[in-house]
N, C-alpha and C. Protein backbone atom coordinates (compact mmCIF):
# COMPACT_ATOMS: atom_id res chain seq x y z
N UNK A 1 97.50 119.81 86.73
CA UNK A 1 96.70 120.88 87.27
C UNK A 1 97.11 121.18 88.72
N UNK A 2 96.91 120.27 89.97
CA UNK A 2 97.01 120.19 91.09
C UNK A 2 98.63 121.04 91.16
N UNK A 3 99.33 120.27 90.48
CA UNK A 3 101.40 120.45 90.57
C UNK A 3 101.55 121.84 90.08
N UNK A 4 101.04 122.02 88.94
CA UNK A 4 101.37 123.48 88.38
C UNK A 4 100.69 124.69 89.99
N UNK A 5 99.49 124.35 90.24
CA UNK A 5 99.10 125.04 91.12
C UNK A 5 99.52 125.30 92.46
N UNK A 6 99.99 124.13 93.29
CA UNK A 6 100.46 123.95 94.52
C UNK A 6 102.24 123.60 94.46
N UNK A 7 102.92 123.30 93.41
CA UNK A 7 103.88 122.90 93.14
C UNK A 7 105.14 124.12 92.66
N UNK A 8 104.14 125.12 92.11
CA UNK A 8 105.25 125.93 90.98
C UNK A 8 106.86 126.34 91.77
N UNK A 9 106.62 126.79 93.10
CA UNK A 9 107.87 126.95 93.68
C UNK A 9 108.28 126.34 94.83
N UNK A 10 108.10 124.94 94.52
CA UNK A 10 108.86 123.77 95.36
C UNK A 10 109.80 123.38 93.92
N UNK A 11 110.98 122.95 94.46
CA UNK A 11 111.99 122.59 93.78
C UNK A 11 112.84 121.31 94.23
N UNK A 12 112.79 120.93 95.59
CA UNK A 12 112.73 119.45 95.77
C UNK A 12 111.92 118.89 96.26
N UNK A 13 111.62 117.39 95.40
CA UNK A 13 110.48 116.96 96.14
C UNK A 13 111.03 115.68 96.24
N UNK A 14 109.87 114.85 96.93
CA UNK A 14 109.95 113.72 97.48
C UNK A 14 108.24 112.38 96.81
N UNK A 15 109.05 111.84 96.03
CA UNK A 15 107.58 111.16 95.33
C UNK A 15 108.00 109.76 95.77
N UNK A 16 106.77 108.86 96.40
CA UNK A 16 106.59 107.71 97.08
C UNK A 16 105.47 107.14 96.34
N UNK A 17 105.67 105.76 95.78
CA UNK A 17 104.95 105.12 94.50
C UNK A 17 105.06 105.53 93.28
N UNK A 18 106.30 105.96 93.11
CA UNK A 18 106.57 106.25 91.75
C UNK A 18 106.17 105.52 90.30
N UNK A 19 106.31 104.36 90.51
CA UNK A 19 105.31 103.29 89.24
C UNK A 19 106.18 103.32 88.32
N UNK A 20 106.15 103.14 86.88
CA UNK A 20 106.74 103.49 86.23
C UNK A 20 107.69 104.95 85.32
N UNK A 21 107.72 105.65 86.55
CA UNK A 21 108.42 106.71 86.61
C UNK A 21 107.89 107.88 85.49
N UNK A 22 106.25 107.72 85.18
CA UNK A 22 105.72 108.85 84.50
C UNK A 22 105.83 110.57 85.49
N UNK A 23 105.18 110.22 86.51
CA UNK A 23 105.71 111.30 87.21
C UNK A 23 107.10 111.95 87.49
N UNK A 24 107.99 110.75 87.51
CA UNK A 24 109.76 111.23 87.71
C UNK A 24 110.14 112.19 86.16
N UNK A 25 109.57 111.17 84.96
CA UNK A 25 110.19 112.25 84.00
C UNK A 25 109.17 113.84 83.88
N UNK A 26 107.71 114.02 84.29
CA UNK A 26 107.27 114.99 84.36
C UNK A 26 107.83 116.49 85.05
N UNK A 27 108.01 115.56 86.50
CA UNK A 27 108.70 116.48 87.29
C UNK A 27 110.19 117.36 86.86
N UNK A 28 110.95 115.51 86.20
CA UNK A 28 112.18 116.22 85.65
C UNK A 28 112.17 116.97 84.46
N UNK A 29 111.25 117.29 83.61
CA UNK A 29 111.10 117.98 82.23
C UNK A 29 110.78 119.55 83.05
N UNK A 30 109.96 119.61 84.14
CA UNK A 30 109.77 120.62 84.95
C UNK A 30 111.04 121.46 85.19
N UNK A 31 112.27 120.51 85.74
CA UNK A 31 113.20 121.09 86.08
C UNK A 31 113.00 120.90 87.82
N UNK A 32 112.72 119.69 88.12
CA UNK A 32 112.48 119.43 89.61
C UNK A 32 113.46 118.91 89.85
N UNK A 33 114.01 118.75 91.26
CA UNK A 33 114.64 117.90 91.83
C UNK A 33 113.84 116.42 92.12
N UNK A 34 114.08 115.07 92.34
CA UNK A 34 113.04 114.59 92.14
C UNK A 34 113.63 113.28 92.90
N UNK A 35 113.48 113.07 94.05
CA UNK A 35 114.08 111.44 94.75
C UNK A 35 112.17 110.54 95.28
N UNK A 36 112.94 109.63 94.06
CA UNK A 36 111.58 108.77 93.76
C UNK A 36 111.73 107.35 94.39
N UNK A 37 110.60 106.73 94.93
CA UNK A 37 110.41 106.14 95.19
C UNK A 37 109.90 104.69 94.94
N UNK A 38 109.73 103.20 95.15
CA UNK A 38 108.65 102.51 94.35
C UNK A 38 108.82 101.43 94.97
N UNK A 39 107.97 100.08 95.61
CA UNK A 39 108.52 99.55 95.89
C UNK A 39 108.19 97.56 94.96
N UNK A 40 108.05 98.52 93.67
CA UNK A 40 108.09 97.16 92.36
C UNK A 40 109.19 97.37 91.72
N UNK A 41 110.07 95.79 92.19
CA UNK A 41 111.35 95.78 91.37
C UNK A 41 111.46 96.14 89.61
N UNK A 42 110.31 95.63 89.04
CA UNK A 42 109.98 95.47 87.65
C UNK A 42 110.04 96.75 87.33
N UNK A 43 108.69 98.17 87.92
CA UNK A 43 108.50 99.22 88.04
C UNK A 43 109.48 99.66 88.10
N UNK A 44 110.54 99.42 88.83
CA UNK A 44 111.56 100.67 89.03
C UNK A 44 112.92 100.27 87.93
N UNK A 45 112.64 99.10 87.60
CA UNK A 45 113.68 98.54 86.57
C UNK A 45 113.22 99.49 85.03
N UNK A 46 111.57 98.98 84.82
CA UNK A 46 111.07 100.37 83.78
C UNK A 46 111.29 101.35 83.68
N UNK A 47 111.04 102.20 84.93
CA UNK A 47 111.00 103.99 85.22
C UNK A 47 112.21 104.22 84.98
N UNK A 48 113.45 103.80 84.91
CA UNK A 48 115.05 104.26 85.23
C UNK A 48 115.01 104.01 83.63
N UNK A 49 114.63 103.12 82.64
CA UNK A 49 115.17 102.91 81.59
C UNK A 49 114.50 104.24 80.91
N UNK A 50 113.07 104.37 81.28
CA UNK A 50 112.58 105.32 80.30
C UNK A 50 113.10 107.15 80.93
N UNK A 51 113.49 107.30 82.42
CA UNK A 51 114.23 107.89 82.61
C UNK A 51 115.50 108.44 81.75
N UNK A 52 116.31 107.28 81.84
CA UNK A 52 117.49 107.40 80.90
C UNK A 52 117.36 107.42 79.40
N UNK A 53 116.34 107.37 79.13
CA UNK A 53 116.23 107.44 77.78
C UNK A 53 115.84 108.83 77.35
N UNK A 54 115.24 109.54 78.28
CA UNK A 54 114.88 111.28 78.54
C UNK A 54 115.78 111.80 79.00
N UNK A 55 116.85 111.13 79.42
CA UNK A 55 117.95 112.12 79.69
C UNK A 55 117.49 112.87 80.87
N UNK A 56 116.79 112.17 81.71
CA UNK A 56 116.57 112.63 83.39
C UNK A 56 117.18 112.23 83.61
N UNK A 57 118.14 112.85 84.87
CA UNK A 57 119.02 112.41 85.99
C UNK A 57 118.88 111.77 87.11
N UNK A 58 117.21 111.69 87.57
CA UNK A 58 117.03 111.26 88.61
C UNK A 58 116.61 109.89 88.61
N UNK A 59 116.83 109.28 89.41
CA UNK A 59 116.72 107.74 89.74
C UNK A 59 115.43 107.54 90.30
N UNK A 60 114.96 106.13 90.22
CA UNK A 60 113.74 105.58 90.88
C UNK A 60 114.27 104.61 91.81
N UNK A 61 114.57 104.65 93.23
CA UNK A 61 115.04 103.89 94.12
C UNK A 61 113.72 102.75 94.75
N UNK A 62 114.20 101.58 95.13
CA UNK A 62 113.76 100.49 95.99
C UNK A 62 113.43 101.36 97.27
N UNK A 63 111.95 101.17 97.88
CA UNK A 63 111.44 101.38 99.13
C UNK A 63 110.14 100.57 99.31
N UNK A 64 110.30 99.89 100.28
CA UNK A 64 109.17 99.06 101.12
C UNK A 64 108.10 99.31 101.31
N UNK A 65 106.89 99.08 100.69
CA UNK A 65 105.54 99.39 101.06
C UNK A 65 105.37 100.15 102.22
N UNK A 66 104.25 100.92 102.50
CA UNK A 66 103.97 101.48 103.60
C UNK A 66 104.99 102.25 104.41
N UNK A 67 106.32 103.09 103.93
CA UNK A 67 107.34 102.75 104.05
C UNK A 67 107.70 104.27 103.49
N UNK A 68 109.04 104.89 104.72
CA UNK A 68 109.35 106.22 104.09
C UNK A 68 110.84 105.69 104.25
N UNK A 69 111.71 106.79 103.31
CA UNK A 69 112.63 106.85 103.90
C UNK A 69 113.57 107.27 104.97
N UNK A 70 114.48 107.13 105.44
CA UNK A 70 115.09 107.00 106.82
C UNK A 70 115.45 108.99 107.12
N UNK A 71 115.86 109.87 105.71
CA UNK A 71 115.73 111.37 105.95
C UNK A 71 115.50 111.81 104.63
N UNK A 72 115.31 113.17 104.57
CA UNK A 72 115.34 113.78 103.65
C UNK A 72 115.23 115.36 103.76
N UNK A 73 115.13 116.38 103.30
CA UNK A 73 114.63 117.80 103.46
C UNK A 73 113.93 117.91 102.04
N UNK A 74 112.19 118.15 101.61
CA UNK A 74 111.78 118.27 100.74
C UNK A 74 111.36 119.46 100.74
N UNK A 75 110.87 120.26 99.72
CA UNK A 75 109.80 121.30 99.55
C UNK A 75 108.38 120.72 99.23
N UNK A 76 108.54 119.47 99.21
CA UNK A 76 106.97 119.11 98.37
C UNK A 76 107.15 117.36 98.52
N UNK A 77 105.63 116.99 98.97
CA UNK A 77 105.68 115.39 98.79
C UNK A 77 104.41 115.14 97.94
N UNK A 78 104.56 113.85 97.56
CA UNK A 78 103.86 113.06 96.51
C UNK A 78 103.50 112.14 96.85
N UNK A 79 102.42 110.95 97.06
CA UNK A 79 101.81 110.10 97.65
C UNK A 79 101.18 109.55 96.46
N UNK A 80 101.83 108.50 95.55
CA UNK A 80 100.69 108.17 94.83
C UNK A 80 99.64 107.59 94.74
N UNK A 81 98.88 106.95 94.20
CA UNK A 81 97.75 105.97 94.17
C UNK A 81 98.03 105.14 94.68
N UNK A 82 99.19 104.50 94.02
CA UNK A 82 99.65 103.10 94.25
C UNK A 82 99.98 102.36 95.61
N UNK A 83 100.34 103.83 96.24
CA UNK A 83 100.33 104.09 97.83
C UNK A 83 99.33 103.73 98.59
N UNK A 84 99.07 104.88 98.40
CA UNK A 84 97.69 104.85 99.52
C UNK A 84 96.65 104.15 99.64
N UNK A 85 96.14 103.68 98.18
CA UNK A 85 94.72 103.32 98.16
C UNK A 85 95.09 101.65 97.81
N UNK A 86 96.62 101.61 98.18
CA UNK A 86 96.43 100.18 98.15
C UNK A 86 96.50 99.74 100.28
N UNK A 87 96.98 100.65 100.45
CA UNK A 87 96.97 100.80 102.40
C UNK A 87 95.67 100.12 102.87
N UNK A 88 95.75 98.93 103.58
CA UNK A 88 94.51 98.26 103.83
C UNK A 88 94.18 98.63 105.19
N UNK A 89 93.33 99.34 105.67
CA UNK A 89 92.71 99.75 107.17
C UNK A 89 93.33 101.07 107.09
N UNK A 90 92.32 102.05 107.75
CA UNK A 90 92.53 102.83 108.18
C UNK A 90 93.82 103.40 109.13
N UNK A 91 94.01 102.79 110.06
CA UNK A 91 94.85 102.08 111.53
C UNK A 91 96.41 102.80 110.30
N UNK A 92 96.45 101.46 109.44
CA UNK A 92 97.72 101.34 108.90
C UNK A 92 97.69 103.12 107.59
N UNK A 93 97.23 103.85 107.26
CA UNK A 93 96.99 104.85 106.37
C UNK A 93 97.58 106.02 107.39
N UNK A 94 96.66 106.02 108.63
CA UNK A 94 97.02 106.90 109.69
C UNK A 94 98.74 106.75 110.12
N UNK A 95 98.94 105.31 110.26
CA UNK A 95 100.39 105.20 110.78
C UNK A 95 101.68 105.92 109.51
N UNK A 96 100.95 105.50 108.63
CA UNK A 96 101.95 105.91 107.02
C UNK A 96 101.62 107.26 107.43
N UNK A 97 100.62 108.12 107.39
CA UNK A 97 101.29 109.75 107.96
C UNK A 97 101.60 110.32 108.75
N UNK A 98 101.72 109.71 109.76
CA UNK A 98 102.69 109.42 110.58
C UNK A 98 103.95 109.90 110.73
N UNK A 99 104.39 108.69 109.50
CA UNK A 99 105.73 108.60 108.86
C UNK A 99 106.19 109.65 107.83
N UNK A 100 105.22 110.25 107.87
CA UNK A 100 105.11 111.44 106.40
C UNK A 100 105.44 112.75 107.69
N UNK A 101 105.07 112.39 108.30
CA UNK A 101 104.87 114.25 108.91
C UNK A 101 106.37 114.75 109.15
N UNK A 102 107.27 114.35 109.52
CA UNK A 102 108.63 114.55 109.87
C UNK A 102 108.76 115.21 108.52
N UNK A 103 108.71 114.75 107.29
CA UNK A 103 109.59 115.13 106.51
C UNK A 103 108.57 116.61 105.88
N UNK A 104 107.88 116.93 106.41
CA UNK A 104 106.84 118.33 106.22
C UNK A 104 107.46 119.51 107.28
N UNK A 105 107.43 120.76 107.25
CA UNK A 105 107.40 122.01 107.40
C UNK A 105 106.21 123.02 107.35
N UNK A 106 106.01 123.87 107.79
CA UNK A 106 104.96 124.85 107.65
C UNK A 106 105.21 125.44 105.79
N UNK A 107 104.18 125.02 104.92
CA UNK A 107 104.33 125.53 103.76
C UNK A 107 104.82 123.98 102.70
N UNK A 108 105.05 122.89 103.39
CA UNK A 108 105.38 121.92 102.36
C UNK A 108 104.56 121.08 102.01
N UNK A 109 103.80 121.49 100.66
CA UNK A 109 102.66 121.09 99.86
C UNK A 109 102.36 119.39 99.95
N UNK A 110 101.75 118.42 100.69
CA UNK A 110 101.69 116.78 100.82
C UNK A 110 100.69 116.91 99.18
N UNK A 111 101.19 116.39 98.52
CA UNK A 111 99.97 115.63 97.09
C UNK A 111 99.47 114.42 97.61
N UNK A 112 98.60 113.46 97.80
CA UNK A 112 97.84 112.43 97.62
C UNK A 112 97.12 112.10 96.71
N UNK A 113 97.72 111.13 96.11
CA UNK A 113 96.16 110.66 94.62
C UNK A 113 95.51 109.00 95.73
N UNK A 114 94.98 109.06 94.86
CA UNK A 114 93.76 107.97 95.26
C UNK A 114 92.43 107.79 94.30
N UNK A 115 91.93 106.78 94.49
CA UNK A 115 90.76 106.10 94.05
C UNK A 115 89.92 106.61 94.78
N UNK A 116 88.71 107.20 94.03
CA UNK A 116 87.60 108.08 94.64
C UNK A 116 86.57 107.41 94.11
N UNK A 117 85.47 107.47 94.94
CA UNK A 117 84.21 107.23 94.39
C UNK A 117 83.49 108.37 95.23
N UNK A 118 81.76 108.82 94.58
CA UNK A 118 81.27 109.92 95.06
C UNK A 118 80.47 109.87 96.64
N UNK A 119 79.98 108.89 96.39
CA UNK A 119 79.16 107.87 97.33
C UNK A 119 78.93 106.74 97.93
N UNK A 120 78.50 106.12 98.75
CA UNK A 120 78.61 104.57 99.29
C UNK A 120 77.71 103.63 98.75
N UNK A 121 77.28 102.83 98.25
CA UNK A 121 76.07 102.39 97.41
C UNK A 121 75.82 100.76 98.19
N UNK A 122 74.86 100.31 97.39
CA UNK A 122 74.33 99.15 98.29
C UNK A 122 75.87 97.98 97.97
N UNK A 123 76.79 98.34 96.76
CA UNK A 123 77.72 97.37 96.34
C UNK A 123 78.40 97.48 97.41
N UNK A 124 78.91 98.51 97.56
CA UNK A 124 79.73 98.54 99.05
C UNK A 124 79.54 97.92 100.08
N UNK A 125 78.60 97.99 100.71
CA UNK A 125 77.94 97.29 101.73
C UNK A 125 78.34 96.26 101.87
N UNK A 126 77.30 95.38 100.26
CA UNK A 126 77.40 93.81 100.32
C UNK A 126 78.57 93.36 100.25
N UNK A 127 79.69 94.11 99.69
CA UNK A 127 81.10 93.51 99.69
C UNK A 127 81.71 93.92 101.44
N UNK A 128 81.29 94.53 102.04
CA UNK A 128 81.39 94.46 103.12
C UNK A 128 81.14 93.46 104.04
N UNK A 129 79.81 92.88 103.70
CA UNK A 129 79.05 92.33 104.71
C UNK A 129 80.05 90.58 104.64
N UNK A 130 80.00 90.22 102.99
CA UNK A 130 80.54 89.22 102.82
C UNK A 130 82.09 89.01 102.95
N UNK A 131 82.78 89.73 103.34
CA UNK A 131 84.27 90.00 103.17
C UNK A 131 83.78 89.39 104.68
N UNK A 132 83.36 90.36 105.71
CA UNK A 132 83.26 90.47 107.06
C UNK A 132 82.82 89.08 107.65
N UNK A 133 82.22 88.48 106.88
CA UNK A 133 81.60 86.74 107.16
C UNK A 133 82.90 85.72 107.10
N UNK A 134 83.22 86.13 106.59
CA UNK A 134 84.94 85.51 106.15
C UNK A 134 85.95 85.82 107.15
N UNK A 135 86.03 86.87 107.37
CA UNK A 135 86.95 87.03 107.84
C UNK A 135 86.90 87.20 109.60
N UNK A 136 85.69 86.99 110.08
CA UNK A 136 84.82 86.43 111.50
C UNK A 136 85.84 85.40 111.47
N UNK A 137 85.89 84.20 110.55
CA UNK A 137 86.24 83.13 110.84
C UNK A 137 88.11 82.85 110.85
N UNK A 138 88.38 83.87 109.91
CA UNK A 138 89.89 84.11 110.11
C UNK A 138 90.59 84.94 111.45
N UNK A 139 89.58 85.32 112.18
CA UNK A 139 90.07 86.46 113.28
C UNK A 139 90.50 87.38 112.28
N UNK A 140 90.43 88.49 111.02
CA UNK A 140 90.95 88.95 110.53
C UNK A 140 90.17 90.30 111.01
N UNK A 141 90.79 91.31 110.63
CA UNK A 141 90.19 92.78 110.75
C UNK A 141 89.38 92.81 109.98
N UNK A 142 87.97 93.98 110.60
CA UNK A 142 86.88 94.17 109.42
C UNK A 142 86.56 94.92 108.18
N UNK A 143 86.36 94.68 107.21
CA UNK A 143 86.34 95.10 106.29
C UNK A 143 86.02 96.53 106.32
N UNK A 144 86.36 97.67 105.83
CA UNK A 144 85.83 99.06 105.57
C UNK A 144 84.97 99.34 104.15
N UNK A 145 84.03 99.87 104.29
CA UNK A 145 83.31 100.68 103.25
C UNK A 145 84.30 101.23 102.14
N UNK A 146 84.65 100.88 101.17
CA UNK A 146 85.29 100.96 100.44
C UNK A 146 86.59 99.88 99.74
N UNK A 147 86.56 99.29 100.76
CA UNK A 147 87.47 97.81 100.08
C UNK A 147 86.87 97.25 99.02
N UNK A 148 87.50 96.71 98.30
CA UNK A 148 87.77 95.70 97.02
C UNK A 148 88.83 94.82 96.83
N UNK A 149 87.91 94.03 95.49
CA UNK A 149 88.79 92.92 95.61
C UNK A 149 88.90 93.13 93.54
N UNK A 150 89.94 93.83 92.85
CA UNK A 150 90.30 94.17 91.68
C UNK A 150 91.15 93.93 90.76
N UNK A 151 91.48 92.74 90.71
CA UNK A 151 91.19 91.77 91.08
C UNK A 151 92.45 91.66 92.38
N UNK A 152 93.26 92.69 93.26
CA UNK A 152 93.85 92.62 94.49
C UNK A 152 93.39 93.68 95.09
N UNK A 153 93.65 93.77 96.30
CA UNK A 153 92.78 94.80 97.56
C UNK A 153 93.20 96.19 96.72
N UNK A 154 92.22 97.22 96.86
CA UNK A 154 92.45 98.34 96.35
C UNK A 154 90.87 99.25 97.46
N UNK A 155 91.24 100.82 97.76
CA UNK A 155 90.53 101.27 98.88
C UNK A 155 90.09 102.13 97.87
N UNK A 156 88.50 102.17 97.67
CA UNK A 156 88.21 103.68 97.14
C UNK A 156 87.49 104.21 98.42
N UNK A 157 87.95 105.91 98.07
CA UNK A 157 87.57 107.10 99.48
C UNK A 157 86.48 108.04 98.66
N UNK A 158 85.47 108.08 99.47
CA UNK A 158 85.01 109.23 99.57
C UNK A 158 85.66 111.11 99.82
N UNK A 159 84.67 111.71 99.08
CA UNK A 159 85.86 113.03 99.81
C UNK A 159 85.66 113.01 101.64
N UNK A 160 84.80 112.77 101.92
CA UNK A 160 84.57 112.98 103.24
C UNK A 160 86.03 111.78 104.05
N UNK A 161 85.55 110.81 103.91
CA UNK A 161 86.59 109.77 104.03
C UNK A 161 87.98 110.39 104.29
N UNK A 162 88.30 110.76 102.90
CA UNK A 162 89.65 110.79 102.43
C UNK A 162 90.17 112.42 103.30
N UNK A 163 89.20 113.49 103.38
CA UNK A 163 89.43 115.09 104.82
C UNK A 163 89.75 114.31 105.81
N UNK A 164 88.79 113.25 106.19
CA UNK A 164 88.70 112.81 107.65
C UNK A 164 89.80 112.19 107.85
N UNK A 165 90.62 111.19 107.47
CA UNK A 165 91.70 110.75 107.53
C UNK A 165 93.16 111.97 107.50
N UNK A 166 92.76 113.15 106.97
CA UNK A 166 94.25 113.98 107.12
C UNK A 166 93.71 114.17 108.35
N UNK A 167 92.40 114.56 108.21
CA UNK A 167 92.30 115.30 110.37
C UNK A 167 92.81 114.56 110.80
N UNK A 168 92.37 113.59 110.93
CA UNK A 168 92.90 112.56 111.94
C UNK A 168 94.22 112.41 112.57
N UNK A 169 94.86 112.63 111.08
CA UNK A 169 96.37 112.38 111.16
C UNK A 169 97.01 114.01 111.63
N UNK A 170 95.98 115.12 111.59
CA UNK A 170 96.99 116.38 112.20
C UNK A 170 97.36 117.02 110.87
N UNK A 171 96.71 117.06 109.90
CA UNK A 171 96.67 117.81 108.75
C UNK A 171 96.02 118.16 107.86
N UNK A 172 95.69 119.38 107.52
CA UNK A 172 94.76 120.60 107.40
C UNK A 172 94.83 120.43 105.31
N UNK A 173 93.19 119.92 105.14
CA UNK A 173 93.44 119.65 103.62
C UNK A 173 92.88 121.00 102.76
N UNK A 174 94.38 121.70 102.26
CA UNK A 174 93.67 122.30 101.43
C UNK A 174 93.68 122.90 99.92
N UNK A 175 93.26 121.66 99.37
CA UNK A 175 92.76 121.40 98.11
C UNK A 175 92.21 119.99 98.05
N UNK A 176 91.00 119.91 97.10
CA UNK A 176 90.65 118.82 96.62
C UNK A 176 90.13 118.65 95.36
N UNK A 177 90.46 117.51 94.35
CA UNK A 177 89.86 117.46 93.08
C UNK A 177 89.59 115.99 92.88
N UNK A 178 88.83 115.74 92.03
CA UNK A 178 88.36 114.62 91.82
C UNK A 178 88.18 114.79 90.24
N UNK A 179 88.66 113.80 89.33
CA UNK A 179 87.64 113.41 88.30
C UNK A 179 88.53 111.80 87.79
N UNK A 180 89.38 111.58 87.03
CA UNK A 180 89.81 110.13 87.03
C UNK A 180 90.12 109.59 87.59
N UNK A 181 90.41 110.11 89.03
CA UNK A 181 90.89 109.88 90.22
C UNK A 181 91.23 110.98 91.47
N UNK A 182 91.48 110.52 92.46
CA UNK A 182 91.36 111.89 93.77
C UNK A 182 92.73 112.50 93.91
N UNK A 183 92.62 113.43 93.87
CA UNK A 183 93.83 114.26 94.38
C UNK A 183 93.69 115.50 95.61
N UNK A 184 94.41 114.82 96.54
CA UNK A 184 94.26 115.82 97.67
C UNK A 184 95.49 116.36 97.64
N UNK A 185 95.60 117.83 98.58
CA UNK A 185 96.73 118.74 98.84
C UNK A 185 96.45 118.91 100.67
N UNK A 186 96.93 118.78 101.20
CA UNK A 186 97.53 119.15 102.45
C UNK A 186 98.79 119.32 103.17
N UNK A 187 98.88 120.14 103.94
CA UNK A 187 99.80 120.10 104.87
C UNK A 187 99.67 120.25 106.18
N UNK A 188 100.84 121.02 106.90
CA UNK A 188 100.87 120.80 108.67
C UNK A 188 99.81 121.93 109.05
N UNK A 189 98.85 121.26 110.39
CA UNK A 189 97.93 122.12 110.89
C UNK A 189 98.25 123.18 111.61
């Protein structure tokens, strides 16, 4: 929905958390250009086989968590789940777009998926409060409204949350959807 809409005339893009390369062969059945990203050896050992087995051309390359590559010129970026909403603190989410903004232009569509929830509830909290008791004693950073433990760290955002963080970062969100998961659209302000 989001891709057909914000996507139709970008023709290279740039996808970061590629996973098992469901998105790489989508894009490539599209007729996209498509330099993918991932940074699970296993994942990207998968995505290339089922790649090549579709007779896509494009590869799923090794890249480092939190982590862009060194250049590129895209029409369009991709941010998946696997990305972002595994980004622990705020601090470190802001710095990753950061790293994103260079490779944007006036007109180059950013996708973000993520883990959404609608509201903050008393669960939140208490996994707050008790994370935060813990981690007093580790000197560790404090927990945010939305951390989990699934059974490894995973961030669900609010929509408010998830606007406030492009402001932050200097980019103007516009699109948002939610239903199995969040998908934002932004670009440069």
């Amino acid at each position: 929905m989001m891709i057909g809409k914000h996507f139709s005339n970008v023709n290279r893009i740039l996808l970061i958390a590629a996973g098992g390369g469901r998105e790489t062969l989508a894009l490539g059945k599209m007729g996209k250009d498509t330099d993918s990203y991932e940074c699970n050896p296993v994942l990207i050992a998968y995505g290339n086989d089922l790649l090549a087995r579709n007779n896509i051309k494009d590869e799923i390359k090794y890249l480092p968590r939190n982590s862009m590559p060194e250049a590129g010129n895209y029409d369009g970026i991709i941010i998946g789940w696997g990305a972002y909403s595994l980004m622990r603190g705020k601090k470190t989410r802001l710095s990753f777009l950061e790293k994103v903004k260079p490779f944007m232009k006036s007109g180059t569509p950013l996708m973000i998926s993520f883990l959404y929830t609608t509201e903050r509830t008393g669960r939140d909290r208490t996994i707050k409060k008790i994370s935060d008791f813990f981690r007093f004693f580790r000197r560790g950073p404090e927990t945010e409204l939305g951390d989990r433990l699934v059974p490894d760290f995973i961030h669900y955002f609010t929509e408010d949350e998830i606007r406030g963080e492009m402001s932050a970062a200097g980019l103007k969100t516009d699109d948002y959807y939610a239903s199995e998961y969040g998908c934002l659209i932004a670009g440069i302000s």
